[in-house]
Protein backbone atom coordinates (compact mmCIF):
# COMPACT_ATOMS: atom_id res chain seq x y z
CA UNK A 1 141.73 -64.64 -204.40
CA UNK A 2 139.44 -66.32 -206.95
CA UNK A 3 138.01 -69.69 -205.71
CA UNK A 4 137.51 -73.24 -207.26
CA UNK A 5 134.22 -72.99 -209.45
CA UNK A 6 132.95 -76.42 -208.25
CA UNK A 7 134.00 -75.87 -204.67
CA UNK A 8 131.53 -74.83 -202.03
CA UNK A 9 133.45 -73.44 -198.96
CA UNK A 10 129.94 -72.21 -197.49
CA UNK A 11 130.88 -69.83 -194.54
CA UNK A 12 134.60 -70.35 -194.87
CA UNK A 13 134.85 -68.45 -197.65
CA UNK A 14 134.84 -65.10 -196.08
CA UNK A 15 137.96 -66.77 -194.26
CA UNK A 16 140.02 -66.77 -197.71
CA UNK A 17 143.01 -64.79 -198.38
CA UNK A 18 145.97 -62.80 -195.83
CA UNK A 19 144.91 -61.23 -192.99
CA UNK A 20 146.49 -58.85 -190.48
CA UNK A 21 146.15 -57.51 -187.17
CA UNK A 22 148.23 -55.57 -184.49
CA UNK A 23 145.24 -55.42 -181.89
CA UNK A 24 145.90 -59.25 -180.47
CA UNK A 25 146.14 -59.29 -176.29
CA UNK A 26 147.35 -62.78 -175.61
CA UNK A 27 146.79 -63.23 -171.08
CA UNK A 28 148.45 -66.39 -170.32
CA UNK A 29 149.09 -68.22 -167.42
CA UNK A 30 152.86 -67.71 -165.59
CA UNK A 31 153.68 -69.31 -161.98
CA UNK A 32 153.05 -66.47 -160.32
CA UNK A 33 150.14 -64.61 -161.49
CA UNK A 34 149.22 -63.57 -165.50
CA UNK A 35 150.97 -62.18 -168.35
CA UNK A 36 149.46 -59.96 -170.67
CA UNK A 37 151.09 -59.92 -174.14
CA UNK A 38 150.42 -57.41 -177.07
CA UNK A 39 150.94 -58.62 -180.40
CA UNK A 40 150.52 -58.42 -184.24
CA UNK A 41 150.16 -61.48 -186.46
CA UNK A 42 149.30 -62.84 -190.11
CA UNK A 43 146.83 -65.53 -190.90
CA UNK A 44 147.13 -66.87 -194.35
CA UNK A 45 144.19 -69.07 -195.21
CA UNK A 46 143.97 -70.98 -198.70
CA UNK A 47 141.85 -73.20 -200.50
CA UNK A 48 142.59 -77.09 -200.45
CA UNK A 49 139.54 -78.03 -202.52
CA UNK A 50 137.09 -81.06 -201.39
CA UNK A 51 137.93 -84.19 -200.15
CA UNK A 52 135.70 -87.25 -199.92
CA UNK A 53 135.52 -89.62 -196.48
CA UNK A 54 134.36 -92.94 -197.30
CA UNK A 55 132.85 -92.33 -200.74
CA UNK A 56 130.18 -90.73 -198.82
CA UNK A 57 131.39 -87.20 -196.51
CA UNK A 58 132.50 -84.41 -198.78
CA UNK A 59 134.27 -81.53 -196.98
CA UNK A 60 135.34 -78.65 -198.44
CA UNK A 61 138.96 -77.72 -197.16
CA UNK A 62 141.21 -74.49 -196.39
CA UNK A 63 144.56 -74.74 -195.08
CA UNK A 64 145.86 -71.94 -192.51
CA UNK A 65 149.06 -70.65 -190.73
CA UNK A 66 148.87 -68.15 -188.34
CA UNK A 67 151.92 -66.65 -186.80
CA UNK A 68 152.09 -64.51 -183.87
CA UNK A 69 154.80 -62.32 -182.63
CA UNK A 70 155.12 -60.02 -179.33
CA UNK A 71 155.00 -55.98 -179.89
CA UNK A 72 157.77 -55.57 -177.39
CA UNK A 73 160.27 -57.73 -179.21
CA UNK A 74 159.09 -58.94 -182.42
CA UNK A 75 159.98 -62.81 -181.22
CA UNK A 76 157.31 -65.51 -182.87
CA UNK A 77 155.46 -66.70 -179.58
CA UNK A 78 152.72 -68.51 -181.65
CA UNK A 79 152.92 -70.53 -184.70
CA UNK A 80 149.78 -72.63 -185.25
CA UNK A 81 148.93 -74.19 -188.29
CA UNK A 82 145.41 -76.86 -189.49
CA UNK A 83 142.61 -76.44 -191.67
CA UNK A 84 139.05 -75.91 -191.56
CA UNK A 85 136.58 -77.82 -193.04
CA UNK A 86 132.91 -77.46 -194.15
CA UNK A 87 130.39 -80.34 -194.30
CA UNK A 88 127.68 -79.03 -196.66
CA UNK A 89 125.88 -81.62 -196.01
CA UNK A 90 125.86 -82.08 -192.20
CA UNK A 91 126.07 -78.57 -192.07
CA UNK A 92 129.40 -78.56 -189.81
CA UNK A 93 132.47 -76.56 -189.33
CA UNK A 94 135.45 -77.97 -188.43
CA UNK A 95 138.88 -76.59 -187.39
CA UNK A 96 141.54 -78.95 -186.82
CA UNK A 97 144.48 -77.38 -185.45
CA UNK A 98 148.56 -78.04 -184.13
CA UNK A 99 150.45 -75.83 -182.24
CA UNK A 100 154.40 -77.11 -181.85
CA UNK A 101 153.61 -77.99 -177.81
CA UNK A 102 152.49 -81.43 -178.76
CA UNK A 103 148.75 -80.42 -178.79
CA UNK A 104 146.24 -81.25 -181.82
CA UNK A 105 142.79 -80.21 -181.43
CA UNK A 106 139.63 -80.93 -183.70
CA UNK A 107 136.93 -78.72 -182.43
CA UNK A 108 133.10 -78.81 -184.85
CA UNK A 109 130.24 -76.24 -184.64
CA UNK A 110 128.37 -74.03 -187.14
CA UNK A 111 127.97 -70.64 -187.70
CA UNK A 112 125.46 -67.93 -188.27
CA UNK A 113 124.78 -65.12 -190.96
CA UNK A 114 123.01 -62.34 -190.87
CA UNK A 115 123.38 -59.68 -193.78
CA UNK A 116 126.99 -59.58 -194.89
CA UNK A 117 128.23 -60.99 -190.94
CA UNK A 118 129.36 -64.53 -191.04
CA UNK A 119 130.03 -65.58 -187.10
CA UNK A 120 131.98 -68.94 -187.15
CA UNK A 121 132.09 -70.76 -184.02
CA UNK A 122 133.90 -74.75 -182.62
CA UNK A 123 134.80 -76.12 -179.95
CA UNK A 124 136.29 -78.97 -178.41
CA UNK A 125 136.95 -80.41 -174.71
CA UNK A 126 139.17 -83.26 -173.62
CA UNK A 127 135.94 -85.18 -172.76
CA UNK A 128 133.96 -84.70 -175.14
CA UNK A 129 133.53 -87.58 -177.66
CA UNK A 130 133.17 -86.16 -181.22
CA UNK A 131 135.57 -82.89 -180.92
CA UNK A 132 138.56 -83.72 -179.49
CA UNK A 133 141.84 -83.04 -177.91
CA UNK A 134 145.14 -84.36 -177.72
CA UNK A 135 148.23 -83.57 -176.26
CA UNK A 136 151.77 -85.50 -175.55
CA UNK A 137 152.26 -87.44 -171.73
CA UNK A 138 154.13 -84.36 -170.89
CA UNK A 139 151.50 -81.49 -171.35
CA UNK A 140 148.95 -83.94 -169.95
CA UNK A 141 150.81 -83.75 -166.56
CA UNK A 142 152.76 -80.32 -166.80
CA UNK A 143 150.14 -78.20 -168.88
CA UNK A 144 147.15 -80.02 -169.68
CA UNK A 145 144.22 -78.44 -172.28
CA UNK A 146 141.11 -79.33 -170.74
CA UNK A 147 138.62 -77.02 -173.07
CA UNK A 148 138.81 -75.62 -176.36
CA UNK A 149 136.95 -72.69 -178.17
CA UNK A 150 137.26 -70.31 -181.20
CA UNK A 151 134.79 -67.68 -182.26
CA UNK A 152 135.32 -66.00 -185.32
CA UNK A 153 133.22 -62.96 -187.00
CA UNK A 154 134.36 -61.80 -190.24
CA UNK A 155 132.37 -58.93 -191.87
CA UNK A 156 133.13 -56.40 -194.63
CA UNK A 157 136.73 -56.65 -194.96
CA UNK A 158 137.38 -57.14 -190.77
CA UNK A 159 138.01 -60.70 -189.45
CA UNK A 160 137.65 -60.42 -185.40
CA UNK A 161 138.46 -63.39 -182.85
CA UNK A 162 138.03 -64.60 -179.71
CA UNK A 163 139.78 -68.00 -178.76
CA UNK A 164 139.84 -69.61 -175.04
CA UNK A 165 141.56 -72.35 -173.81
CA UNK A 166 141.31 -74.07 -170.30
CA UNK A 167 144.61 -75.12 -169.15
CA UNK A 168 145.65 -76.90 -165.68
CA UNK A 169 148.90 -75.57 -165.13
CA UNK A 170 150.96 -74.14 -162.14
CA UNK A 171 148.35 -76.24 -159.68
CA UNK A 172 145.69 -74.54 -160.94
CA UNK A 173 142.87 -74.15 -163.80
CA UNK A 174 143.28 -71.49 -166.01
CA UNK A 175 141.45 -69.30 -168.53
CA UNK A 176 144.01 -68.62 -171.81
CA UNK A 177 142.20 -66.04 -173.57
CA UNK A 178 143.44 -64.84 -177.31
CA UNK A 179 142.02 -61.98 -179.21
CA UNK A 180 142.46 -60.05 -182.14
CA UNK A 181 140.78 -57.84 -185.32
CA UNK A 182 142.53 -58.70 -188.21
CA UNK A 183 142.19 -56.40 -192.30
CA UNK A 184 142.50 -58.86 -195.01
CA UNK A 185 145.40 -57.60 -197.12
């Protein structure tokens, strides 16, 4: 995929193109106890281009969908979609993301490089006040995202994540763990 000229994506570059992945172990939370679920998916990332915030905050943009469906039946258990944003200037990543639950989420952080290894990582926490997250009356009450994180490595052809989210649900706090290498296509 050939890029903008005048756009700098910085780290999220690496990000650009299709990628795929049969590896992913989603463990969820279930009223009695865990459920581990194997899956493959497809995350799509493309270039938006720069937008300017207040004639004075350019970000560089890609848009993403990632959908996720269950080895044992091929059903879709995870359609997510958002962008992710670099401030050059700031020198900030940010992801902000939807899921069709009623929860948004903008979680900021940086990254690292070393050789040809980009390691991307945000967060966000219901508390915190820059990086955010919101969710409907319902999954405030019923299923409520306390904590938010996403670590991303993507090196020579291989995109690898790790993504954790708190949740209080069933009476209790939770650990929702997603992982998954991914070969852009």
């Amino acid at each position: 995929m050939e890029t903008k000229q005048s756009v700098n994506y910085g780290p999220l570059k690496k990000l650009l193109g299709v990628w795929k992945g049969d590896k992913g172990l989603d463990i969820a939370p279930e009223p009695d106890g865990i459920e581990n679920n194997h899956y493959y998916e497809t995350i799509t990332y493309k270039e938006v281009g720069d937008v300017t915030n207040a004639e004075s905050q350019t970000l560089s943009v890609i848009h993403y969908r990632q959908i996720v469906q269950r080895k044992s039946n091929d059903e879709i258990f995870h359609d997510e979609t958002g962008y992710w944003m670099w401030d050059s200037a700031a020198e900030i990543i940010m992801h902000s993301l939807t899921i069709p639950r009623a929860v948004c989420i903008l979680a900021g952080g940086n990254y690292t490089k070393e050789d040809n290894t980009i390691v991307i990582e945000v967060a966000a926490s219901i508390n915190d006040d820059n990086w955010q997250i919101i969710q409907s009356p319902f999954m405030q009450k019923n299923a409520r995202t306390t904590d938010f994180s996403h670590k991303i490595t993507v090196s020579n052809g291989k995109l690898s994540y790790l993504e954790t989210t708190i949740v209080e649900i069933y009476g209790k706090t939770f650990e929702h763990t997603d992982q998954n290498e991914l070969i852009l296509q």
